[in-house]
N, C-alpha and C. Protein backbone atom coordinates (compact mmCIF):
# COMPACT_ATOMS: atom_id res chain seq x y z
N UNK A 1 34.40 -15.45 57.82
CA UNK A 1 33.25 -15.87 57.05
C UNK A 1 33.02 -17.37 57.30
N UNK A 2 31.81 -17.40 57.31
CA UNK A 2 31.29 -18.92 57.68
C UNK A 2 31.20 -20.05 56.24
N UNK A 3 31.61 -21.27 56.61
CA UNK A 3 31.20 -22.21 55.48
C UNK A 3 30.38 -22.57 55.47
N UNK A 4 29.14 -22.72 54.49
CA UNK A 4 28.12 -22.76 54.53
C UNK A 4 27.48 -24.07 54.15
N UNK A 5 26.46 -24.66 54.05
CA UNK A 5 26.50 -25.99 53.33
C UNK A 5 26.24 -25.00 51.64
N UNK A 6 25.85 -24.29 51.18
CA UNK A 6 26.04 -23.96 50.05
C UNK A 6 27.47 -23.87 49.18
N UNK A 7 28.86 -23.64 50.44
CA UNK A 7 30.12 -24.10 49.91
C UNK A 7 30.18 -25.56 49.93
N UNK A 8 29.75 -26.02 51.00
CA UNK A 8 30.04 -27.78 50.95
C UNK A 8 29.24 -27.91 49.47
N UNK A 9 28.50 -27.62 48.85
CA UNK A 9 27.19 -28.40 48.06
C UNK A 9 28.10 -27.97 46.67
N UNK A 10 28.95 -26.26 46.65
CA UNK A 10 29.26 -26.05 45.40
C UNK A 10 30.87 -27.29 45.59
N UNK A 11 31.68 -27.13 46.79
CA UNK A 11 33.05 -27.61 46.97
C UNK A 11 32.15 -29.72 45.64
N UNK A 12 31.40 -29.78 46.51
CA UNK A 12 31.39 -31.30 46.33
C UNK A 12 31.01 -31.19 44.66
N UNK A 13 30.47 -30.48 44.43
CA UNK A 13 30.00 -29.83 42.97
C UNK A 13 31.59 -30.18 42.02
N UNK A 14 32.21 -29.48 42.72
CA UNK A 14 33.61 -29.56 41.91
C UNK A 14 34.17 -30.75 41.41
N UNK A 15 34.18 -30.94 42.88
CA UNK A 15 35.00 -32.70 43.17
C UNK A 15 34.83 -33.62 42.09
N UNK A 16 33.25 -33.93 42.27
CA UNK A 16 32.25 -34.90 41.53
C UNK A 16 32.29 -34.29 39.66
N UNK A 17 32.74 -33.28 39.96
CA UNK A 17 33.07 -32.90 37.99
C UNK A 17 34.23 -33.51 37.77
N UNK A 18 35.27 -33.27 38.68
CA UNK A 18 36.49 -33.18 38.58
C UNK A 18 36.82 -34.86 38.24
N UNK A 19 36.18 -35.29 39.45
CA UNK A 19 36.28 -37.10 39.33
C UNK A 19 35.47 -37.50 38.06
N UNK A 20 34.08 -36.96 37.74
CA UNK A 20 33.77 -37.72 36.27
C UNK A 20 34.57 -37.44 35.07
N UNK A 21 34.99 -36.20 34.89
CA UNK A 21 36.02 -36.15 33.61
C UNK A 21 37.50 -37.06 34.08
N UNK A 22 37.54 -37.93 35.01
CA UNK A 22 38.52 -38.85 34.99
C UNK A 22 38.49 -39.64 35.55
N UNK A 23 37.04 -40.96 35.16
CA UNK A 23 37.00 -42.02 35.59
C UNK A 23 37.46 -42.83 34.54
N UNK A 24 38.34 -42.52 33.47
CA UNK A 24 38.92 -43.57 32.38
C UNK A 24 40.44 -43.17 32.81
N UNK A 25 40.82 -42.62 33.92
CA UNK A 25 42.36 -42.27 34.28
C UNK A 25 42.46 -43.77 35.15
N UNK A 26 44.19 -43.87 35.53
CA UNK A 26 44.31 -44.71 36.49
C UNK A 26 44.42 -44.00 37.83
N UNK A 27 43.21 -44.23 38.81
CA UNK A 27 43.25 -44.35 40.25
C UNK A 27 43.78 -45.06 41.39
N UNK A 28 44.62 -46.13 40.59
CA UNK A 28 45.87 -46.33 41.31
C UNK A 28 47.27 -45.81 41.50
N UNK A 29 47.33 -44.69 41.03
CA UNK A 29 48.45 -43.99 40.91
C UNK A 29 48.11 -42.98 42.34
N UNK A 30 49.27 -42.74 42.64
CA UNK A 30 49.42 -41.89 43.67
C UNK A 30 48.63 -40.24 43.48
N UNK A 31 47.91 -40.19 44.26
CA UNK A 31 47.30 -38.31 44.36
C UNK A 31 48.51 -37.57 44.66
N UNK A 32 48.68 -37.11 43.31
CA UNK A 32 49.53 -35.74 43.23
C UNK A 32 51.16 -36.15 44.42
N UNK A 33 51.01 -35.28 45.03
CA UNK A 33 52.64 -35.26 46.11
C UNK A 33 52.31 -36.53 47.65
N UNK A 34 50.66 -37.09 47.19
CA UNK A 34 50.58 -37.72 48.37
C UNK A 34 51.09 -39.04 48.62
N UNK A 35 51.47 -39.95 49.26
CA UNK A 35 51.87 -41.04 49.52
C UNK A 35 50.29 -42.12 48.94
N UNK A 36 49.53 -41.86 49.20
CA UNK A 36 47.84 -42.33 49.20
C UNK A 36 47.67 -42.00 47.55
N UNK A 37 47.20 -43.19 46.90
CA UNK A 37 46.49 -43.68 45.55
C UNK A 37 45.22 -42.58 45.61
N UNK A 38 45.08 -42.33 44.28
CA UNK A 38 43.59 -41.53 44.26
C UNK A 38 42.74 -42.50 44.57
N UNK A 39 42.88 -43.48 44.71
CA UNK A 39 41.36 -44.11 45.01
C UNK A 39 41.34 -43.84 46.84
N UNK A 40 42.82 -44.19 47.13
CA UNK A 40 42.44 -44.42 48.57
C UNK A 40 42.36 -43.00 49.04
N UNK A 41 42.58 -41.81 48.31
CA UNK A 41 42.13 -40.46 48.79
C UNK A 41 40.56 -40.24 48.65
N UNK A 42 40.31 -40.57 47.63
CA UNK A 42 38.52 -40.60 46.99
C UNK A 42 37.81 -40.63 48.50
N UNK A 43 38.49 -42.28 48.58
CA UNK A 43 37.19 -42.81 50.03
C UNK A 43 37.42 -41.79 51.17
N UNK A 44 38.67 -41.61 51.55
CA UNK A 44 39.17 -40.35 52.44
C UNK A 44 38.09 -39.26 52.26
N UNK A 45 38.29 -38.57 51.29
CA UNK A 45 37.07 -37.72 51.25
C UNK A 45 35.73 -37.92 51.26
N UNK A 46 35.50 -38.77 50.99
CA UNK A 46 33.68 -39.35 51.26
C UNK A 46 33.53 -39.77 52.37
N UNK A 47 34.72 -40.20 53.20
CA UNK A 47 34.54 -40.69 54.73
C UNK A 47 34.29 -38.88 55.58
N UNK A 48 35.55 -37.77 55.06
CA UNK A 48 35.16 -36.72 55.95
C UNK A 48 34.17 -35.82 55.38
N UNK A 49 33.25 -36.61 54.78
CA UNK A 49 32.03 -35.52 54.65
C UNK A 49 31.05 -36.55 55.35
N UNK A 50 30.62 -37.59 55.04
CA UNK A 50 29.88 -38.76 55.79
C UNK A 50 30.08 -38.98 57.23
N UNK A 51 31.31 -39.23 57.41
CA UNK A 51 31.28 -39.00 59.51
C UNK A 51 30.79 -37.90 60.05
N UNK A 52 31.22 -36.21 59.73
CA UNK A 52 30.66 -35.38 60.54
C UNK A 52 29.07 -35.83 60.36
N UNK A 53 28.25 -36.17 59.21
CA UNK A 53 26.95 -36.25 59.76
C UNK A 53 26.47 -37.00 60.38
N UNK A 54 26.92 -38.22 60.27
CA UNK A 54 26.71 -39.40 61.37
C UNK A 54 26.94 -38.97 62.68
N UNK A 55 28.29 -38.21 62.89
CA UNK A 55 28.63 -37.97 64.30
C UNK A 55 27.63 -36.30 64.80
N UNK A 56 26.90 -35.56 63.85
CA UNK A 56 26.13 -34.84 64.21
C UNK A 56 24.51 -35.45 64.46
N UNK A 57 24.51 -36.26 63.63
CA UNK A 57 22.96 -37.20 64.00
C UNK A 57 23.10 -37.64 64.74
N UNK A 58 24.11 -38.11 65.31
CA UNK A 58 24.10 -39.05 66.76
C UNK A 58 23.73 -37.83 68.01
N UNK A 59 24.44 -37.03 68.00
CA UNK A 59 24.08 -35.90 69.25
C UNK A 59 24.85 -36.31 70.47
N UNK A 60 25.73 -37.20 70.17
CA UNK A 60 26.69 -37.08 70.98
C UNK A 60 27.81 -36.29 71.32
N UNK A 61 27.98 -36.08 72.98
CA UNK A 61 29.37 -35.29 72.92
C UNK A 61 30.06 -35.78 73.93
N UNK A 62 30.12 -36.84 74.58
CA UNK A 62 30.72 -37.82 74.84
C UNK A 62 31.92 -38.86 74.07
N UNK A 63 31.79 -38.63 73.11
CA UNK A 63 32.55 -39.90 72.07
C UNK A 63 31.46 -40.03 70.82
N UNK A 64 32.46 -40.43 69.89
CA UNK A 64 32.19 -41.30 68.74
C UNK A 64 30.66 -41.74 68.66
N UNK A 65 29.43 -42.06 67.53
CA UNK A 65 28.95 -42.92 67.79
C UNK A 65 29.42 -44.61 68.12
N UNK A 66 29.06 -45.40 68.90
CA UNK A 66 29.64 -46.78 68.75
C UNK A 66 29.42 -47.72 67.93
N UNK A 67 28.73 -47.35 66.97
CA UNK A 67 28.64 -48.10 65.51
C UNK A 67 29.60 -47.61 64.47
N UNK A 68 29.84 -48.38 63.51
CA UNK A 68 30.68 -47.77 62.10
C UNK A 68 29.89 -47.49 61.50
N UNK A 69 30.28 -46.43 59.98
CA UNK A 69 29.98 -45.72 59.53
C UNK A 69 30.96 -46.22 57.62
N UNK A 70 30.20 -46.48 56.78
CA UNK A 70 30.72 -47.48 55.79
C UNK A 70 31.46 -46.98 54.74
N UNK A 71 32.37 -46.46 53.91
CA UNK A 71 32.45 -46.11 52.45
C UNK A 71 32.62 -47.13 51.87
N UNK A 72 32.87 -46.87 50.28
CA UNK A 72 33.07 -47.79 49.60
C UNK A 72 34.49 -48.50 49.85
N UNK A 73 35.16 -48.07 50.46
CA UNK A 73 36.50 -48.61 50.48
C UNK A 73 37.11 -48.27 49.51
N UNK A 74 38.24 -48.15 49.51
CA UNK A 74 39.87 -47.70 48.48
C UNK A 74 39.87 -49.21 47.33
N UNK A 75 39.24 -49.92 47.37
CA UNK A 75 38.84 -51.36 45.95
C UNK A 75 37.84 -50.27 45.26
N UNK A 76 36.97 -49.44 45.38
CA UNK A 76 36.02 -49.35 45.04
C UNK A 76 36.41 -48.72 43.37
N UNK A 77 35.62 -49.01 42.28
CA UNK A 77 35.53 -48.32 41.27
C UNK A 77 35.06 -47.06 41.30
N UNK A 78 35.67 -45.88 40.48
CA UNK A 78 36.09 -44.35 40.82
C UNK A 78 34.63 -44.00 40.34
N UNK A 79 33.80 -44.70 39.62
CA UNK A 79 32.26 -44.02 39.71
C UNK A 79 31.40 -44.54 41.27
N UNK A 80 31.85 -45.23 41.59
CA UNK A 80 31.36 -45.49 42.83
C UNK A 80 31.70 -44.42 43.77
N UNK A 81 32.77 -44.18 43.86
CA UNK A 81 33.19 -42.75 44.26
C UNK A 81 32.33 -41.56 44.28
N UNK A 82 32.10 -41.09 42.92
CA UNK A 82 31.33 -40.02 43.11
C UNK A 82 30.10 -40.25 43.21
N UNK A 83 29.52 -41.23 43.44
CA UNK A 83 27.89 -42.06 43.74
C UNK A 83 27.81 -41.47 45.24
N UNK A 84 28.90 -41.86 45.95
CA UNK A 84 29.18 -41.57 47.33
C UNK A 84 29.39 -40.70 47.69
N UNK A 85 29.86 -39.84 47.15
CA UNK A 85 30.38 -38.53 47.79
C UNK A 85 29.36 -37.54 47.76
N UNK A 86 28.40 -37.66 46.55
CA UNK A 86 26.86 -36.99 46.17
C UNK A 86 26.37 -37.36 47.06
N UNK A 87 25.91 -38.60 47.45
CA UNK A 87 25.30 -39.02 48.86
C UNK A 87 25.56 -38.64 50.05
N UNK A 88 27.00 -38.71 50.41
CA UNK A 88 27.09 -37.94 51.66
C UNK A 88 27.10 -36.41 51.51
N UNK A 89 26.68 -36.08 50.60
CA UNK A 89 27.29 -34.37 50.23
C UNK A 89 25.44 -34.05 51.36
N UNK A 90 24.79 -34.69 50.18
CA UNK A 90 23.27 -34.98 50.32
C UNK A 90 22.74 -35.33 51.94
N UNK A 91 23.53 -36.20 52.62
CA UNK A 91 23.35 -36.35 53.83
C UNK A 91 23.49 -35.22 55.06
N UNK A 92 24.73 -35.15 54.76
CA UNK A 92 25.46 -34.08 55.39
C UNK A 92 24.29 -32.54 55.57
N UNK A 93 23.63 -31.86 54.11
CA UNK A 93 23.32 -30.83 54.16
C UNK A 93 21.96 -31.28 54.81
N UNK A 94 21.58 -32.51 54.85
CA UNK A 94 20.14 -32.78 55.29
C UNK A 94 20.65 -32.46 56.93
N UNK A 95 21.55 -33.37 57.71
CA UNK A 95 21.70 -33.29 58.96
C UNK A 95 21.72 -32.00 59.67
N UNK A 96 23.02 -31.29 58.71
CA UNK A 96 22.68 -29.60 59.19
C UNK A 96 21.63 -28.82 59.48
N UNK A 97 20.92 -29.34 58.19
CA UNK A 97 19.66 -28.19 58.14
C UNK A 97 18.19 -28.82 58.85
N UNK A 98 18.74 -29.59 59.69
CA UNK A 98 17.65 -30.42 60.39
C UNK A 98 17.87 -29.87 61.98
N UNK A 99 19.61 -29.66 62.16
CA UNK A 99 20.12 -29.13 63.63
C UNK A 99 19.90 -27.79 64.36
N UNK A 100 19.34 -27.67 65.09
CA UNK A 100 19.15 -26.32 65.43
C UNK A 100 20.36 -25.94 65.98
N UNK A 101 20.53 -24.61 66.02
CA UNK A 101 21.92 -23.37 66.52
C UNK A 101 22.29 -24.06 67.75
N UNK A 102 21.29 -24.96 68.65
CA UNK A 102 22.26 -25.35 70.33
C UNK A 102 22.28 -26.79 69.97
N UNK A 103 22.39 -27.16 68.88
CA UNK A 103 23.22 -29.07 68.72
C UNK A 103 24.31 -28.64 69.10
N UNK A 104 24.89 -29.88 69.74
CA UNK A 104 26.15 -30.15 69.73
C UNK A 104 26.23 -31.46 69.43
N UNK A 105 27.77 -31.85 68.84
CA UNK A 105 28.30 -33.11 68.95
C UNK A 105 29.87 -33.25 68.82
N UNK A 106 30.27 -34.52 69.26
CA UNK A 106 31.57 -34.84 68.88
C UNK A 106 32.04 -34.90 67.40
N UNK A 107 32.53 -33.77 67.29
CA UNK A 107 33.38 -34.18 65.71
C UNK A 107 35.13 -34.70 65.82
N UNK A 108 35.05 -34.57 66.81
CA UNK A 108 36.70 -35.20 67.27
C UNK A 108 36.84 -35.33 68.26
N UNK A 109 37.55 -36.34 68.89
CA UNK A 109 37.74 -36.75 70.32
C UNK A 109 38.65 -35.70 70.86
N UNK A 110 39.44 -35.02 69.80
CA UNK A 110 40.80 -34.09 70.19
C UNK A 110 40.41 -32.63 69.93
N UNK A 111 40.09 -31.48 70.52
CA UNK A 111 40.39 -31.49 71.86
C UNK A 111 39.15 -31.64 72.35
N UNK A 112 38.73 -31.77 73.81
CA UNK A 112 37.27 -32.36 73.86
C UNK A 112 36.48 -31.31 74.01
N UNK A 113 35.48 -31.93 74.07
CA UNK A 113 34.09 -30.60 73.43
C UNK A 113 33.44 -30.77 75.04
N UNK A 114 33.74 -29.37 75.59
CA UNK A 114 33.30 -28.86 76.75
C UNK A 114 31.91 -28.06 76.77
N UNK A 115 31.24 -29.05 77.74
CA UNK A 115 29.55 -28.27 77.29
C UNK A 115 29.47 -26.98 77.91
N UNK A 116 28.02 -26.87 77.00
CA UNK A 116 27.80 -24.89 77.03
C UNK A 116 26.68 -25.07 77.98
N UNK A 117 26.42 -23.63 78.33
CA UNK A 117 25.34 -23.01 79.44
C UNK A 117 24.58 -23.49 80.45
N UNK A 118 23.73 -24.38 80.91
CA UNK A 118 23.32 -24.58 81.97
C UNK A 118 24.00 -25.83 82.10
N UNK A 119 24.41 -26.70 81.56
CA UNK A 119 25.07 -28.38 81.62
C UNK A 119 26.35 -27.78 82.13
N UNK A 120 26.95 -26.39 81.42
CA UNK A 120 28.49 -26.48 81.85
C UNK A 120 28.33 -26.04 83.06
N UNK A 121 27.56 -25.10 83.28
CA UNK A 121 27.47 -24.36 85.02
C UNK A 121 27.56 -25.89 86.32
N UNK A 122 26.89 -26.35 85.42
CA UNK A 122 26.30 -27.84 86.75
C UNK A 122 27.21 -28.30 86.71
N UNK A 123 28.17 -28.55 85.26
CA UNK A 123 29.42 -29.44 85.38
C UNK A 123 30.51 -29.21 85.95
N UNK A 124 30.75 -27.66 85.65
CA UNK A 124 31.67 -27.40 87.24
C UNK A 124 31.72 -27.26 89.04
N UNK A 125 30.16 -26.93 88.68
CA UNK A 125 29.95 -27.10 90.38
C UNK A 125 30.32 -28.58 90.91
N UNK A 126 29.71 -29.69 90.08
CA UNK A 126 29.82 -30.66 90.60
C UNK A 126 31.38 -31.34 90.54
N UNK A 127 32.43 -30.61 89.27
CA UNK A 127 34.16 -31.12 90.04
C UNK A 127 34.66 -30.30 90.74
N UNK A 128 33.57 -29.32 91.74
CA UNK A 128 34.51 -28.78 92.03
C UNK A 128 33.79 -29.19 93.33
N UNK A 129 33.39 -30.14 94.06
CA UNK A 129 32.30 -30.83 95.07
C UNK A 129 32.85 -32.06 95.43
């Protein structure tokens, strides 16, 4: 079964409840079993919903875009947090639903993203020339 942006939209749904019934907690305390402060997990998660769309708006599949891409940073106050994470939730479903079925892009340098159908045909003739 596919994830849909309707799971991303309910998942971030959660999050953003979850974080307002505890923006009077301390977010400097460690997340649960993790080594990483809830704050510095917060930005973590607003960074991996915010990069895939940046790195799908770009339309690259070459690499990275070569610009950065901003959160609030792990200082940030925990309503700032979910300010951000609504936003990229918001971004994210815009980029998708803007991409047609043959986008591609880099969402990770690891493992690399080998092009499809007429680009890949040409791309092997020509290493193998």
């Amino acid at each position: 079964m596919a994830f849909t942006v309707d799971d991303l939209q309910r998942l971030s749904d959660l999050t953003v409840s979850a974080w307002q019934d505890s923006l009077d907690r301390d977010w400097s305390a460690p997340a649960g079993n993790l080594s990483w402060t809830c704050l510095r997990t917060a930005d973590h998660t607003v960074d991996t919903v915010l990069a895939p769309a940046i790195f799908l708006a770009s339309r690259r599949l070459d690499d990275y875009p070569s610009y950065g891409i901003s959160t609030p940073g792990p200082d940030a106050a925990p309503a700032v947090f979910v300010e951000a994470l609504q936003t990229a939730t918001r971004i994210l479903i815009a980029v998708v639903g803007d991409a047609t079925s043959d986008v591609r892009a880099v969402l990770w340098r690891r493992p690399r993203v080998e092009p499809r159908g007429p680009q890949a045909a040409r791309a092997a003739r020509t290493r193998r020339a």
